[in-house]
Protein backbone atom coordinates (compact mmCIF):
# COMPACT_ATOMS: atom_id res chain seq x y z
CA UNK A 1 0.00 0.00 0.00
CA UNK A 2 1.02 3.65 -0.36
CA UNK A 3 1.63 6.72 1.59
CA UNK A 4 3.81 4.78 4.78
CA UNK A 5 7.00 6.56 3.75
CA UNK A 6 5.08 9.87 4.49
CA UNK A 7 3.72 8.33 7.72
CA UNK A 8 7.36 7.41 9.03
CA UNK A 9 8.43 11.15 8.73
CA UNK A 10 5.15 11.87 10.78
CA UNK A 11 5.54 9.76 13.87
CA UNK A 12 8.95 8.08 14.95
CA UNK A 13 10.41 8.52 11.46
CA UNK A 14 11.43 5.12 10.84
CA UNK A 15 12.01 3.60 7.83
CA UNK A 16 8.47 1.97 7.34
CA UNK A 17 8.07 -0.99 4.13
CA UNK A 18 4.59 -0.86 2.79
CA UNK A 19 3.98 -4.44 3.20
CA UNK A 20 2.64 -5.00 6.50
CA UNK A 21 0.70 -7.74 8.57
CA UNK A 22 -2.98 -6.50 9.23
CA UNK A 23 -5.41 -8.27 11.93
CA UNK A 24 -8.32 -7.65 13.46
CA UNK A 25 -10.25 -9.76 16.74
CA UNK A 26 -13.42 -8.43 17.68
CA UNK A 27 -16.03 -10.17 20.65
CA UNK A 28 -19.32 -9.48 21.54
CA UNK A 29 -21.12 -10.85 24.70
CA UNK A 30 -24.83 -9.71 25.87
CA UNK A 31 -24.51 -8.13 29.41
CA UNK A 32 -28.45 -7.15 29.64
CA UNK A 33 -31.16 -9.62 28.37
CA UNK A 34 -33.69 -9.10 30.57
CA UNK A 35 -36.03 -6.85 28.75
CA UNK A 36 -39.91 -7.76 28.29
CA UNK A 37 -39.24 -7.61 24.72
CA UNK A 38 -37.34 -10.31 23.75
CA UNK A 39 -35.82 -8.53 20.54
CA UNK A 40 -33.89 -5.94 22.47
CA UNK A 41 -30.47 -6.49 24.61
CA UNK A 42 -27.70 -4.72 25.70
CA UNK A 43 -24.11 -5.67 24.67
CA UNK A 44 -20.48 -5.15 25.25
CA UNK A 45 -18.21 -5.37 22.39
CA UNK A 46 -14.31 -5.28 21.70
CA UNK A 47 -11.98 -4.66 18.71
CA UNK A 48 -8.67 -5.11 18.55
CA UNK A 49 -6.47 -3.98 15.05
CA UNK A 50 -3.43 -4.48 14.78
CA UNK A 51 -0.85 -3.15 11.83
CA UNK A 52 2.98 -5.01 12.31
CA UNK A 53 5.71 -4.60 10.55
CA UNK A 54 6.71 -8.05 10.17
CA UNK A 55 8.99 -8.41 7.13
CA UNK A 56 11.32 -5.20 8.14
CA UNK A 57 13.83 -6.94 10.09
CA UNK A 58 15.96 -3.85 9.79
CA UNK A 59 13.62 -2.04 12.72
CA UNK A 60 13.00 -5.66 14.36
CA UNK A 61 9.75 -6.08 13.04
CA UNK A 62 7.72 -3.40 15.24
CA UNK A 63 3.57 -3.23 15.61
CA UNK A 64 3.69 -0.19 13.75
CA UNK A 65 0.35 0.70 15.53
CA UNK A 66 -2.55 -1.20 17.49
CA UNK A 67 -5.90 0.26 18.23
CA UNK A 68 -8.14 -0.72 21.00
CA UNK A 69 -11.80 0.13 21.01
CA UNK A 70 -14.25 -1.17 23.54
CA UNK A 71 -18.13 -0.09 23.46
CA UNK A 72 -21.45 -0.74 25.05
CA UNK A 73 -24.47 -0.83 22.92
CA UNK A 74 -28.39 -1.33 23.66
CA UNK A 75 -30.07 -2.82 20.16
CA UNK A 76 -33.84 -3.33 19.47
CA UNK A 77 -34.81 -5.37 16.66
CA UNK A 78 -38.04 -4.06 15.21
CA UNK A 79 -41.58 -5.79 14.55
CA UNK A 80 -42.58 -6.77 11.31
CA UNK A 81 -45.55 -3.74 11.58
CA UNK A 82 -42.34 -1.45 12.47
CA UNK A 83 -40.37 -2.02 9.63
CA UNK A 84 -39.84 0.95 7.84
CA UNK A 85 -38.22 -0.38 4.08
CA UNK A 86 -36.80 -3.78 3.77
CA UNK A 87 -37.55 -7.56 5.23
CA UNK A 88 -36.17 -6.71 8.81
CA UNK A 89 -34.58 -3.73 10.36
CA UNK A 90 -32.84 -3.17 13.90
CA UNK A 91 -31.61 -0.36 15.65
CA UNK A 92 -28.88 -0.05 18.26
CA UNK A 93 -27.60 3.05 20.28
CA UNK A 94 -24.14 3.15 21.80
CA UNK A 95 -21.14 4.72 23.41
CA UNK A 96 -17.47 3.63 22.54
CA UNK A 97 -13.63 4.54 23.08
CA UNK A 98 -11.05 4.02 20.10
CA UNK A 99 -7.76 4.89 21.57
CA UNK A 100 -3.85 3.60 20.73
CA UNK A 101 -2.77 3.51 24.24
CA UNK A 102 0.52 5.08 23.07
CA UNK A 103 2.12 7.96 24.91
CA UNK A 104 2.63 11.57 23.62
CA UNK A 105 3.14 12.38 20.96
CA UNK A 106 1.71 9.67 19.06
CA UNK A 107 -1.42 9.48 21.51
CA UNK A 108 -4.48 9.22 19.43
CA UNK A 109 -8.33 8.73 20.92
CA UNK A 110 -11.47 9.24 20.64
CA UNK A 111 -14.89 9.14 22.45
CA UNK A 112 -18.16 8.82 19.95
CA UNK A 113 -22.24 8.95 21.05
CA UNK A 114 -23.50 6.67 17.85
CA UNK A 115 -26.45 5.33 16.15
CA UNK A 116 -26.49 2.29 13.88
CA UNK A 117 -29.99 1.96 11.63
CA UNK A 118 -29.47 -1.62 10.17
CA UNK A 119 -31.74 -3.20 7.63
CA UNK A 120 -31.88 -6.49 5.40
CA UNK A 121 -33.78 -6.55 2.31
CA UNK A 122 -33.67 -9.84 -0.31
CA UNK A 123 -30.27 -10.80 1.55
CA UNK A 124 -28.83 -7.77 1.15
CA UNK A 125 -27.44 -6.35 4.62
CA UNK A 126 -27.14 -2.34 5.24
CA UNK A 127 -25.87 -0.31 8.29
CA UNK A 128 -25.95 3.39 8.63
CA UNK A 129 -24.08 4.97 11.53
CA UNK A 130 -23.72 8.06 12.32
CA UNK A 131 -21.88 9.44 15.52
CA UNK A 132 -21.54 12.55 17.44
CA UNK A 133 -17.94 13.25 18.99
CA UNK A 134 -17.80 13.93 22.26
CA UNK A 135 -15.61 17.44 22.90
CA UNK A 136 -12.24 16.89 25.21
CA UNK A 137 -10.10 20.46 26.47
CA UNK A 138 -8.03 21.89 23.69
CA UNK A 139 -4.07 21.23 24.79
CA UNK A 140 -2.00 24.25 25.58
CA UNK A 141 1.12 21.48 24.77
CA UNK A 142 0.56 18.84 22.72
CA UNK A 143 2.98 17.01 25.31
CA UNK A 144 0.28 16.93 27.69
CA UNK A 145 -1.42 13.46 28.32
CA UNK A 146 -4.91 15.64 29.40
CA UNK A 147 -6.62 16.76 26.45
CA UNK A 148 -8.00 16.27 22.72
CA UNK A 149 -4.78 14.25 21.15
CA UNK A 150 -6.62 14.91 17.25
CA UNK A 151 -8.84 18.04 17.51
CA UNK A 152 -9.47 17.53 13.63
CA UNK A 153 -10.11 13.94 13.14
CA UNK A 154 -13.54 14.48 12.06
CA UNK A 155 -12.15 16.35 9.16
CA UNK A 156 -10.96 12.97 8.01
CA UNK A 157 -13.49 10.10 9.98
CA UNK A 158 -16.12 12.63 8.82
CA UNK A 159 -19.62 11.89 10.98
CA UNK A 160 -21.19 8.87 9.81
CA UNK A 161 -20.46 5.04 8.27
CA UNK A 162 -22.22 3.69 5.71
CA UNK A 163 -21.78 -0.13 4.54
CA UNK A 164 -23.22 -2.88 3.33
CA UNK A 165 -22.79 -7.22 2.74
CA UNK A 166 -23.83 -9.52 0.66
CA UNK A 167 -23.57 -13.08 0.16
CA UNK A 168 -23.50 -15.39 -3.06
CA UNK A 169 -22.68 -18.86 -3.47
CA UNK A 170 -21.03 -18.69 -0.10
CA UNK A 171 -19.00 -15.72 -1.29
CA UNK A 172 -19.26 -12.37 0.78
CA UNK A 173 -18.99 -9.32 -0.76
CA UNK A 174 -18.81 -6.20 1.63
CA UNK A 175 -18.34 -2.60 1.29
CA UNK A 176 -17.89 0.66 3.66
CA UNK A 177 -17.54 4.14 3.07
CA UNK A 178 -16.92 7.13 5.17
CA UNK A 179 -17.36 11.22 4.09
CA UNK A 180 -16.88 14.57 6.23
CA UNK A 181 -19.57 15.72 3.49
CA UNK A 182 -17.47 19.27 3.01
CA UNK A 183 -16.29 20.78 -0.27
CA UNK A 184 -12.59 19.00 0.74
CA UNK A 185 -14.40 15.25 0.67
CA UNK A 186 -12.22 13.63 2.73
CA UNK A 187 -13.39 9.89 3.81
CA UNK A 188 -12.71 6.38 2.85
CA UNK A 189 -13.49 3.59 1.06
CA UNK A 190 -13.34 -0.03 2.01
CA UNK A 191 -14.13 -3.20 -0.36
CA UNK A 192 -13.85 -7.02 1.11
CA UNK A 193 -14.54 -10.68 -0.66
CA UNK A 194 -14.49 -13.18 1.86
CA UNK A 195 -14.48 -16.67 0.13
CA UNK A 196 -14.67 -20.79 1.40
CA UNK A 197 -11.38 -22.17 1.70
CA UNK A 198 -11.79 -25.30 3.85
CA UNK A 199 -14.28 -25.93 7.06
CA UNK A 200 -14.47 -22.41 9.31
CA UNK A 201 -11.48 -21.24 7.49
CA UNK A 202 -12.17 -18.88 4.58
CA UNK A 203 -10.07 -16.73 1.82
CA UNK A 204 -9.59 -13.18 2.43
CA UNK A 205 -9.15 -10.05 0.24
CA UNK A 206 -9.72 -6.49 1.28
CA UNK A 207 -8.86 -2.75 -0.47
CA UNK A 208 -8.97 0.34 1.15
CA UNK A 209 -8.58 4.01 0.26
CA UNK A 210 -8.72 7.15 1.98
CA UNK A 211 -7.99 8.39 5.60
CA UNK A 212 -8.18 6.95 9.14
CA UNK A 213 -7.78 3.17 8.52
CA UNK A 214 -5.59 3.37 11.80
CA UNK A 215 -5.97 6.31 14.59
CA UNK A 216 -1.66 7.20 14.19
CA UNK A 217 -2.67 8.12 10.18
CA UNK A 218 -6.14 9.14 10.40
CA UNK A 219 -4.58 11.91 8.48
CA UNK A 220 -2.70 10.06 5.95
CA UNK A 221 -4.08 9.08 2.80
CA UNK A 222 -3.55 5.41 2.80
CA UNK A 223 -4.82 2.93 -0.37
CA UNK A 224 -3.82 -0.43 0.46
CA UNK A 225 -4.67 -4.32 -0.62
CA UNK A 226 -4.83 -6.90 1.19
CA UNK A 227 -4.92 -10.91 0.89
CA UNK A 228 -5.43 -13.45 3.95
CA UNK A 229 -7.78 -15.11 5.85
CA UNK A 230 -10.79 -15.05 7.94
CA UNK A 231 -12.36 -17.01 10.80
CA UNK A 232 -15.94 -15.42 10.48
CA UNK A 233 -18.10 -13.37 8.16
CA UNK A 234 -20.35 -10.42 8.66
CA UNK A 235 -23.36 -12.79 7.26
């Protein structure tokens, strides 16, 4: 992928190679089940992404950055009668923290109110999610650990997510895109293909372009491919 070497002069100024090892663990486990209405819950969730540097031995192979993001989410999935377009349709309201856990001055984080309007129509999956930042104290030194670490990340996260799966012939095709929906159109664009390779264990191919696949280049325009595998699918 492209746009590393710029990166490296941004952060530690390494010597960064553009091929990388990307992966990604995410859990989710109901905390609240108890509601009258069977069809809503509340949930914890956690992601885990991880970018390492494994094939530059001449830096000793370094995790060039890991993010951490933890959230709590109440979902309600909706009656037939409530349905507003499509076959089924669920709603979930949340709060979650993406941080890097790195100290100053690569400390990036971020604390987001959201709302996720999901629908499925003819096996088509769609999610639309947008968020509201919630406002830290402006840093008189950007050395300080107190304080907003990325005052202008939602010039490049923008204020929403929009994305969408499908599945085929037990192929998966996915896509997500992200805008800041000013004259400047900074966002992102994300395309997957999962595919069966044997038992749980499927094929893996991914591109993405644009800004903030990671929190340390949210403002780095970043367009990378991918090939691997995957454990489980979004469908």
């Amino acid at each position: 992928f492209d746009g590393l070497k710029d990166l490296a002069e941004q952060t530690d100024g390494e010597p960064l190679d553009n091929l990388e090892v990307k992966y990604q663990l995410s859990i989710k486990v109901p905390i609240f089940e108890g509601f009258s209405d069977k069809d809503q819950g509340v949930f914890f969730a956690f992601t885990m992404q991880s970018f390492w540097q494994f094939y530059n031995k001449d830096i000793s192979s370094p995790f060039r950055e890991t993010n951490y993001e933890p959230e709590i989410f109440w979902v309600n999935y909706l009656d037939p009668e409530h349905v507003l377009w499509g076959d089924e349709m669920a709603i979930a309201i949340g709060a979650s923290h993406q941080s890097n856990g790195r100290s100053q001055p690569n400390s990036r984080s971020w604390n987001r109110i959201y709302a996720d309007f999901l629908w499925e129509k003819d096996g088509f999956v769609f999610s639309f999610k947008p968020w509201y930042r919630i406002p830290e104290d402006k840093k008189d030194d950007e050395l300080e650990a107190r304080g907003d670490d990325n005052p202008d990340i939602y010039k490049y996260m923008g204020y929403f997510e929009f994305s969408g799966a499908y599945r085929y012939n037990e192929h998966e095709f996915s896509f997500m895109t992200r805008n800041n929906l000013n004259s400047d159109n900074r966002g992102a664009i994300q395309l997957d293909w999962s595919f069966p390779l044997w038992g749980r264990l499927r094929g893996y191919a991914q591109y993405f372009n644009g800004y903030g696949e990671s929190l340390i280049d949210y403002n780095a325009d970043i367009e990378r491919f991918g090939v691997g595998i995957l454990l489980t699918d979004l469908l």
